[in-house]
PDB file of N, CA and C in Angstrom:
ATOM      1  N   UNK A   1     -12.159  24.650 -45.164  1.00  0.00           N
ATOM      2  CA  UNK A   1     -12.618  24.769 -46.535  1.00  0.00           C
ATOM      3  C   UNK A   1     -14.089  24.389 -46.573  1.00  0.00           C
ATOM      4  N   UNK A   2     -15.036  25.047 -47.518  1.00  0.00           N
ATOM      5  CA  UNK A   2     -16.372  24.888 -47.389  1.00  0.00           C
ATOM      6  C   UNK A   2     -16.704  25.132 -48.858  1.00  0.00           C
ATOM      7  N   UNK A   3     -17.379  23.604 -48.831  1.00  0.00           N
ATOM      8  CA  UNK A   3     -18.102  23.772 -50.473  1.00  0.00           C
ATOM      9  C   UNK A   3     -19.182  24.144 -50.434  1.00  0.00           C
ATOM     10  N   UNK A   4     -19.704  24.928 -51.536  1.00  0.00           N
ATOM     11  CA  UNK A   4     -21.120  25.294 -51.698  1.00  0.00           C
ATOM     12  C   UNK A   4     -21.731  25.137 -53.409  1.00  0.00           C
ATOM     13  N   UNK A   5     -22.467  25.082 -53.906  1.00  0.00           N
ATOM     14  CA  UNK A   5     -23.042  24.405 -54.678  1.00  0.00           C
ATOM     15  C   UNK A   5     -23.426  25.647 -55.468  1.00  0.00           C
ATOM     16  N   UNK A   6     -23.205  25.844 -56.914  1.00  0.00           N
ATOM     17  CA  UNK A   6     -23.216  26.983 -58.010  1.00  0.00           C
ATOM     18  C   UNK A   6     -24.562  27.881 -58.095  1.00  0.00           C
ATOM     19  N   UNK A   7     -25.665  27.116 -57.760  1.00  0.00           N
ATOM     20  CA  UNK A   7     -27.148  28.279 -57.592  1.00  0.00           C
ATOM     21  C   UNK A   7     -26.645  29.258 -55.981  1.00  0.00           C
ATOM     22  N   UNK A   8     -26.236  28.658 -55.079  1.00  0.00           N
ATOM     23  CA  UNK A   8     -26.220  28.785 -53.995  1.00  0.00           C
ATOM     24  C   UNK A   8     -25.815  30.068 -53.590  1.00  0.00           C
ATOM     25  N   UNK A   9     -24.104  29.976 -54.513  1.00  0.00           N
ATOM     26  CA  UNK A   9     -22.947  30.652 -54.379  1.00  0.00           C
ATOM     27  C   UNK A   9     -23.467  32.149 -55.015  1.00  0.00           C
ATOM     28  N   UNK A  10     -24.308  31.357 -56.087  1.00  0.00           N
ATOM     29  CA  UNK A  10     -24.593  33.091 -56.932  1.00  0.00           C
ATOM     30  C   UNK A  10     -25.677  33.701 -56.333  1.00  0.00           C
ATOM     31  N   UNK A  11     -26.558  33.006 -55.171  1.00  0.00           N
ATOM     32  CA  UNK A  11     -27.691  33.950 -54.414  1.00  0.00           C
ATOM     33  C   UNK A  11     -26.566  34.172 -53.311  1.00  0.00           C
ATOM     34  N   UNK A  12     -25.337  33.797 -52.801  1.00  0.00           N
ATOM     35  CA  UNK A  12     -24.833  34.835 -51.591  1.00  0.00           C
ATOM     36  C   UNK A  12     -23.553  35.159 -51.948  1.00  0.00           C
ATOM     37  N   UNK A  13     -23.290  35.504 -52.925  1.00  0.00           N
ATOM     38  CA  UNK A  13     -22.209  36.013 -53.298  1.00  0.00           C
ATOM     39  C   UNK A  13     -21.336  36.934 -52.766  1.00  0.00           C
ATOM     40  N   UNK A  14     -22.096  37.972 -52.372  1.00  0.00           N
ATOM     41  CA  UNK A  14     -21.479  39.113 -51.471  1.00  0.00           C
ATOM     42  C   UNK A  14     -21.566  38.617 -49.701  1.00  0.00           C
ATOM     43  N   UNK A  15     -21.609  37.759 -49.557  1.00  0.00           N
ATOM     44  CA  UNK A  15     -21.977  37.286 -47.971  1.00  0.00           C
ATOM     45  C   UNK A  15     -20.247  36.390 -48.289  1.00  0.00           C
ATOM     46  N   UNK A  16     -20.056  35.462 -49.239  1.00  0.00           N
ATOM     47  CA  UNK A  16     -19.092  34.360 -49.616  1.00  0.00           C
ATOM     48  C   UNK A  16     -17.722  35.284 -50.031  1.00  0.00           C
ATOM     49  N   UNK A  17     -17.786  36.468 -50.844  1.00  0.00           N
ATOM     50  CA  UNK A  17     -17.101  37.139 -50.556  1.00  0.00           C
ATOM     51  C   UNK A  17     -16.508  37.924 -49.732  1.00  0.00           C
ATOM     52  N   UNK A  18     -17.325  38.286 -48.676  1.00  0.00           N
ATOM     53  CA  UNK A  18     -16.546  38.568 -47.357  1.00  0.00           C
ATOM     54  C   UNK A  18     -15.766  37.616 -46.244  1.00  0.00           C
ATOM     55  N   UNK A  19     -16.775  36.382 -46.458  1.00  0.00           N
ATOM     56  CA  UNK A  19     -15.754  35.371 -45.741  1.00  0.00           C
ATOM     57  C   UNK A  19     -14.400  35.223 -47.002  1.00  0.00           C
ATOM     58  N   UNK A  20     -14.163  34.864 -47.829  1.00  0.00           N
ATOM     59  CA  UNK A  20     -13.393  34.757 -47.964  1.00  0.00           C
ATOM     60  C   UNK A  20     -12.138  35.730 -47.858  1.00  0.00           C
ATOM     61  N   UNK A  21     -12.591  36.837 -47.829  1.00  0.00           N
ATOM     62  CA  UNK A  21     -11.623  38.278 -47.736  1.00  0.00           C
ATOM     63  C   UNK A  21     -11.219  38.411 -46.056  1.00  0.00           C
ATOM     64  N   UNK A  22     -11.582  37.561 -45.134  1.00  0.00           N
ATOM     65  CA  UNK A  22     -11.649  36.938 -44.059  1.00  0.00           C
ATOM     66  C   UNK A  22     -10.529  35.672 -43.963  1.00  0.00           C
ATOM     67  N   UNK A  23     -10.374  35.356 -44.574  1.00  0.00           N
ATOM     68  CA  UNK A  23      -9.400  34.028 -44.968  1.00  0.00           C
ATOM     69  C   UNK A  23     -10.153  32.908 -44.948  1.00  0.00           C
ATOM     70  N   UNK A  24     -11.175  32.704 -45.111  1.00  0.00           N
ATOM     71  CA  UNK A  24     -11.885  31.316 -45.409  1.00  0.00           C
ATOM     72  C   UNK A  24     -11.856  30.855 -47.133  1.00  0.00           C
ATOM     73  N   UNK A  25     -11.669  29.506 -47.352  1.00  0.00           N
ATOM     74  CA  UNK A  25     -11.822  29.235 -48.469  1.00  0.00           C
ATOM     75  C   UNK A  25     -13.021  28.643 -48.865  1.00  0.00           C
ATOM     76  N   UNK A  26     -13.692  28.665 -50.046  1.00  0.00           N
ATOM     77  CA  UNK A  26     -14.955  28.073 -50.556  1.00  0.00           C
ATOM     78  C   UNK A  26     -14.586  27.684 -52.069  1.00  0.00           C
ATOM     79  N   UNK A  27     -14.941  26.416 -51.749  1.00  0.00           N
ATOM     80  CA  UNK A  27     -15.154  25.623 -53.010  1.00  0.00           C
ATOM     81  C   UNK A  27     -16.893  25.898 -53.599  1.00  0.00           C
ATOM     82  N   UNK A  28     -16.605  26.228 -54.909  1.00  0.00           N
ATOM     83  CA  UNK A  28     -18.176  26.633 -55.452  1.00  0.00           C
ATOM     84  C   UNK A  28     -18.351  24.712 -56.197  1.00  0.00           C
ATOM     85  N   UNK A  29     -19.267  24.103 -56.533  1.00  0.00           N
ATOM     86  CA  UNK A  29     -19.259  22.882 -56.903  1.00  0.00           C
ATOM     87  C   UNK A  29     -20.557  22.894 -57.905  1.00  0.00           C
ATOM     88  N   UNK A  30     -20.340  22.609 -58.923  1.00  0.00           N
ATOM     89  CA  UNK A  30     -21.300  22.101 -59.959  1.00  0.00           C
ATOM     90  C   UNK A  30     -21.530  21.066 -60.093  1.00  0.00           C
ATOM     91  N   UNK A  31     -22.891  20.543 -59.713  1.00  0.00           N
ATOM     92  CA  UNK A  31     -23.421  19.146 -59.899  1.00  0.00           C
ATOM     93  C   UNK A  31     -22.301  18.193 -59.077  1.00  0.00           C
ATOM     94  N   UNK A  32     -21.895  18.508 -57.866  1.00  0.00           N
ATOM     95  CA  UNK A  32     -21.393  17.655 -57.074  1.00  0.00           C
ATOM     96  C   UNK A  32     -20.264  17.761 -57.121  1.00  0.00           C
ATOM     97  N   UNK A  33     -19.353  18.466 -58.133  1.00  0.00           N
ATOM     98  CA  UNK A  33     -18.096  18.160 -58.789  1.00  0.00           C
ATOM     99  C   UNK A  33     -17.322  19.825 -58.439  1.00  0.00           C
ATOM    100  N   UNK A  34     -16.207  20.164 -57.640  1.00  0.00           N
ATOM    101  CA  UNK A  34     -15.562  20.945 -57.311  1.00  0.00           C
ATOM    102  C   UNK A  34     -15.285  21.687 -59.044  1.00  0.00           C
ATOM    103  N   UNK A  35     -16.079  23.256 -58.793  1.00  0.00           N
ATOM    104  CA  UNK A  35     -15.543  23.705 -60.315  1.00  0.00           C
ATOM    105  C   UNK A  35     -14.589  25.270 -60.124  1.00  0.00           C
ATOM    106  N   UNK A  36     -14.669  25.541 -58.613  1.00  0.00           N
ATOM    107  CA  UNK A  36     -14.081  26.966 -59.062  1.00  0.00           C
ATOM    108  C   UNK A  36     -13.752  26.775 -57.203  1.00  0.00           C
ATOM    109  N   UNK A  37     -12.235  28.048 -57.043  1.00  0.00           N
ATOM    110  CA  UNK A  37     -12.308  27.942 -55.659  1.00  0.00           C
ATOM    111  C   UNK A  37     -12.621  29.447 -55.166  1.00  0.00           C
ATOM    112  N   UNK A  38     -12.857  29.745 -54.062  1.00  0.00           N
ATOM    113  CA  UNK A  38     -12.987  31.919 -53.939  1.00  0.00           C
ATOM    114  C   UNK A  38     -11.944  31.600 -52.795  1.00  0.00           C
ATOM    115  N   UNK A  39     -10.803  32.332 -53.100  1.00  0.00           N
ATOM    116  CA  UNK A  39      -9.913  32.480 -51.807  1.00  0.00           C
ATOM    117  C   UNK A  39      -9.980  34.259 -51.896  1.00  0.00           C
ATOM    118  N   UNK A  40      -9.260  34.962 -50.976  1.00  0.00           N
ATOM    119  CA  UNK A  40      -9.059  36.391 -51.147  1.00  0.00           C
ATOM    120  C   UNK A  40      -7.661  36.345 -51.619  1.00  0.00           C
ATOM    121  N   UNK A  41      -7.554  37.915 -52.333  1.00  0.00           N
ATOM    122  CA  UNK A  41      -6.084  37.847 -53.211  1.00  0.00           C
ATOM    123  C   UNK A  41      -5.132  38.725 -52.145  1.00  0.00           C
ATOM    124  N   UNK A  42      -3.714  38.514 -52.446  1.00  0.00           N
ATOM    125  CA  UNK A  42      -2.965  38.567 -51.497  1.00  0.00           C
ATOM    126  C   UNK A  42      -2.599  40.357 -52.334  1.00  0.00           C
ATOM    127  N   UNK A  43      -2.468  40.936 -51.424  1.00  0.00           N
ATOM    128  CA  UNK A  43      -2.038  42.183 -51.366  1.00  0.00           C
ATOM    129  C   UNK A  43      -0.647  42.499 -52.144  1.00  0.00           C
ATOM    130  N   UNK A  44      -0.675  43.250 -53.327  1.00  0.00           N
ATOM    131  CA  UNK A  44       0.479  43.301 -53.907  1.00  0.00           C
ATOM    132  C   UNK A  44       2.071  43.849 -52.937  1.00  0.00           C
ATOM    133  N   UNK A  45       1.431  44.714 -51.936  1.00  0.00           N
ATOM    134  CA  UNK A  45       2.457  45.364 -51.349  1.00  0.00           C
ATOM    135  C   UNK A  45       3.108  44.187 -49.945  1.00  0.00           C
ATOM    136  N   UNK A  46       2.206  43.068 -50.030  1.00  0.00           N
ATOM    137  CA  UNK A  46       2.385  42.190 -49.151  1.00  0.00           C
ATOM    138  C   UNK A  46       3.841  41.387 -50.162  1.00  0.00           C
ATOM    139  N   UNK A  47       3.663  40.939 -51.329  1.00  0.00           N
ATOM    140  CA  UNK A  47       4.585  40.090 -52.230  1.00  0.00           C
ATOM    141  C   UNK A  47       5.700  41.009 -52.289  1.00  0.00           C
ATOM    142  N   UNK A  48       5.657  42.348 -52.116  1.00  0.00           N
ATOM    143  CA  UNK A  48       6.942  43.059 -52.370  1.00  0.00           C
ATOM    144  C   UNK A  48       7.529  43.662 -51.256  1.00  0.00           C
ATOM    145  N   UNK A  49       7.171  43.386 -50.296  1.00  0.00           N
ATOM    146  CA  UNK A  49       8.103  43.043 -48.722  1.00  0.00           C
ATOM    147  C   UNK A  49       8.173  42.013 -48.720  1.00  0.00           C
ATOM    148  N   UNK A  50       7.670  40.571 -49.139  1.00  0.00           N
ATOM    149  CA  UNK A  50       8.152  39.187 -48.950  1.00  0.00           C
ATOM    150  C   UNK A  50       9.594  39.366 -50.185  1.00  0.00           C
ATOM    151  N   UNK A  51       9.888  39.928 -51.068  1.00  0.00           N
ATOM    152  CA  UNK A  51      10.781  39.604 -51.929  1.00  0.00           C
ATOM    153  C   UNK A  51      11.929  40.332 -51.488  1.00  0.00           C
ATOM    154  N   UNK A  52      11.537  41.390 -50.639  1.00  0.00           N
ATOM    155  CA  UNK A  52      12.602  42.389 -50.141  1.00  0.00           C
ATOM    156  C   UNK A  52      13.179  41.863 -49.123  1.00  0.00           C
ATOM    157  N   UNK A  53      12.515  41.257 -48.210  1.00  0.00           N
ATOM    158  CA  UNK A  53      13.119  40.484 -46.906  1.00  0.00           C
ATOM    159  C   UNK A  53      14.359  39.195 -47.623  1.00  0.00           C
ATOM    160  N   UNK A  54      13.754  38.080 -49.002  1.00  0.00           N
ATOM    161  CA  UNK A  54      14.804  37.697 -49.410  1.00  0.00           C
ATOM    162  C   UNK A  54      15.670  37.880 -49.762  1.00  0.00           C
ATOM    163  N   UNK A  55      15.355  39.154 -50.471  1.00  0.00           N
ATOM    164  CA  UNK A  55      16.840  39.914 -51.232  1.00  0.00           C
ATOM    165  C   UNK A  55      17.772  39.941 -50.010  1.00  0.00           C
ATOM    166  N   UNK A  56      17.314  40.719 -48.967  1.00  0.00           N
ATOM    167  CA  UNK A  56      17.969  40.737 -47.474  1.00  0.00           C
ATOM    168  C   UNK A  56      19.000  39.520 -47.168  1.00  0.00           C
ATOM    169  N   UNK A  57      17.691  39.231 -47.052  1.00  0.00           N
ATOM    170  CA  UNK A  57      18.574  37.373 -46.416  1.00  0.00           C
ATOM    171  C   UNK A  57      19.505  37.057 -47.311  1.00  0.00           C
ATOM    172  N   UNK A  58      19.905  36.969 -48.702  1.00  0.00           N
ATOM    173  CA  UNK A  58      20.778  36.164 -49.749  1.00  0.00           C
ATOM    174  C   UNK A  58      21.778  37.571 -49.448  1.00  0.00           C
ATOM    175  N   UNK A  59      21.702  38.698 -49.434  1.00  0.00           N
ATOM    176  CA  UNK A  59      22.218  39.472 -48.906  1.00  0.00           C
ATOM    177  C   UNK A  59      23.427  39.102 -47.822  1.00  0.00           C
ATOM    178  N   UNK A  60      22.682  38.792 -46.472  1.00  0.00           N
ATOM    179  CA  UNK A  60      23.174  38.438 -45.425  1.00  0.00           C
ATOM    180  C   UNK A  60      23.986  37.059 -45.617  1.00  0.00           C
ATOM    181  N   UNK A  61      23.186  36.180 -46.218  1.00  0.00           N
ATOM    182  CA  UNK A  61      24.020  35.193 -46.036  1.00  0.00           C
ATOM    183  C   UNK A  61      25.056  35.427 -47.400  1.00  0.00           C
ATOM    184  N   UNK A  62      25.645  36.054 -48.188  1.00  0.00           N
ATOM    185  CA  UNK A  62      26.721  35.591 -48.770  1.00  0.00           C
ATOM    186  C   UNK A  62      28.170  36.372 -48.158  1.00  0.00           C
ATOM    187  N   UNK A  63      27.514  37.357 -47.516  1.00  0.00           N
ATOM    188  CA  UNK A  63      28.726  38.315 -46.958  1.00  0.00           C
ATOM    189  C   UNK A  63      29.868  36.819 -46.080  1.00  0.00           C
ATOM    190  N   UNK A  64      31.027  37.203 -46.523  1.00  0.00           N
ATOM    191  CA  UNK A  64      32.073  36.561 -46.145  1.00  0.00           C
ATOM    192  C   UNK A  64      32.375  35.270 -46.564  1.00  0.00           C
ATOM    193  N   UNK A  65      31.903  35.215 -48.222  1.00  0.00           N
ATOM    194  CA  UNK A  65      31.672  34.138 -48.705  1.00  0.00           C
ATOM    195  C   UNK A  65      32.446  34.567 -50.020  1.00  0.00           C
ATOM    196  N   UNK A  66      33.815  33.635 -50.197  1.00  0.00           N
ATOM    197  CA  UNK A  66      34.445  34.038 -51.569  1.00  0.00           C
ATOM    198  C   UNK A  66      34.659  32.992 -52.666  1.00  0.00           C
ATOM    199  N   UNK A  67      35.654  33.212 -53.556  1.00  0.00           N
ATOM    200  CA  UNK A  67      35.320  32.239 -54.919  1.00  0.00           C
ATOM    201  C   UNK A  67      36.780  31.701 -54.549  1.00  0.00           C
ATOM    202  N   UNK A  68      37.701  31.807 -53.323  1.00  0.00           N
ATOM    203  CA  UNK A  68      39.001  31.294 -53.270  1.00  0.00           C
ATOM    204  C   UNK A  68      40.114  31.587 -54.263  1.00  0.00           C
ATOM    205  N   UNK A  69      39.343  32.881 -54.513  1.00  0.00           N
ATOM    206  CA  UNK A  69      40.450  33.556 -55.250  1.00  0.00           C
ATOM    207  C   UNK A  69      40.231  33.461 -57.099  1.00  0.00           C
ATOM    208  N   UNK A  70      39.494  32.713 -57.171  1.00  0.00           N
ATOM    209  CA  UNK A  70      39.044  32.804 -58.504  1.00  0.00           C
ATOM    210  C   UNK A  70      37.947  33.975 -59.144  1.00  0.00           C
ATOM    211  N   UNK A  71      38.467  33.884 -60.639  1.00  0.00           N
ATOM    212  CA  UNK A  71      37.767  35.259 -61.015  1.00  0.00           C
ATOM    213  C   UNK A  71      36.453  34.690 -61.835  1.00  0.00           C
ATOM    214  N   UNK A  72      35.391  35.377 -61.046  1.00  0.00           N
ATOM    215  CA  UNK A  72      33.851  35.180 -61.874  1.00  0.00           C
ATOM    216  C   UNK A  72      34.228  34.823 -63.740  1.00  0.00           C
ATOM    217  N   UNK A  73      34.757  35.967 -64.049  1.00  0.00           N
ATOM    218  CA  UNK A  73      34.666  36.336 -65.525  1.00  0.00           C
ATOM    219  C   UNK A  73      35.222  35.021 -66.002  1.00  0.00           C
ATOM    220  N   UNK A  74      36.314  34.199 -65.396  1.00  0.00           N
ATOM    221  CA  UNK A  74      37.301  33.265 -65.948  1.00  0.00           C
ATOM    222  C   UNK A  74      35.943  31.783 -65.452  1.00  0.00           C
ATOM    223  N   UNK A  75      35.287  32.237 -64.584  1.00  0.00           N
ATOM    224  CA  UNK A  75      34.527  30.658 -64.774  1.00  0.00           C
ATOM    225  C   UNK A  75      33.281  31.046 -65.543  1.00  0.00           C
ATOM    226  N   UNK A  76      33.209  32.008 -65.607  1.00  0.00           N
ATOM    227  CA  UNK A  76      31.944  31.593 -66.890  1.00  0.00           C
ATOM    228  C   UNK A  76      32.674  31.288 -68.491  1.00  0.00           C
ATOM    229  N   UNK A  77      33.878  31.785 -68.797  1.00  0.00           N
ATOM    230  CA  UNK A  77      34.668  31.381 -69.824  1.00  0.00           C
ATOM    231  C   UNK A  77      34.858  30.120 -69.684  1.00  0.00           C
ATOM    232  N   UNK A  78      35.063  29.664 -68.407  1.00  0.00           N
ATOM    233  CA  UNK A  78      35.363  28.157 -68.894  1.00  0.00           C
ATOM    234  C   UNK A  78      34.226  27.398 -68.793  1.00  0.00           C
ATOM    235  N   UNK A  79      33.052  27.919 -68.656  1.00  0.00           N
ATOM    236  CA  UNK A  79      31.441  26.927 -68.979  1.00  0.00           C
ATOM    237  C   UNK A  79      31.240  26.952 -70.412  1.00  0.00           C
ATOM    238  N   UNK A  80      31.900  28.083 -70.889  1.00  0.00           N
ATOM    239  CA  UNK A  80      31.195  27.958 -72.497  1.00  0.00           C
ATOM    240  C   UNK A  80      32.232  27.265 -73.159  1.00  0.00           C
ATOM    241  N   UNK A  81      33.192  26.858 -72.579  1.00  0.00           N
ATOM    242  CA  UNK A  81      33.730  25.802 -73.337  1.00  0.00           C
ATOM    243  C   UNK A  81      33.336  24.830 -73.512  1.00  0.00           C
TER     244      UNK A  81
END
């Protein structure tokens, strides 16, 4: 992580933006004091294979997994009691 200081950040902006699209993080700092961070943003199509792989997995793991014979419909009836 690398702080840099708010005049600084706005004369290399496009230099700070490529590291970070790089995976480096930068703290921009006003008057000494951490005010903003530049990370790069994560790829939407990246979050929607991470959610698909879970679906997978909860998938995988419930197969062969039962309620012992009890019926869904009859235990949510008996929560709203």
């Amino acid at each position: 992580m690398r702080e840099i200081g708010l005049f600084e950040a706005k004369n290399r902006l496009s230099e700070l933006v490529g590291k970070a699209e790089k995976g480096e993080e930068i703290v921009i700092t006003r008057r000494g004091k951490p005010a903003a961070r530049l990370v790069a943003l994560r790829n939407d199509d990246d979050k929607r294979h991470q959610a698909l792989e879970a679906v997978a997995r909860i998938r995988e793991l419930r197969k062969g997994l039962t309620l012992g014979g009890l019926d869904i419909k009859e235990l949510i009836n008996e929560g709203r009691r």
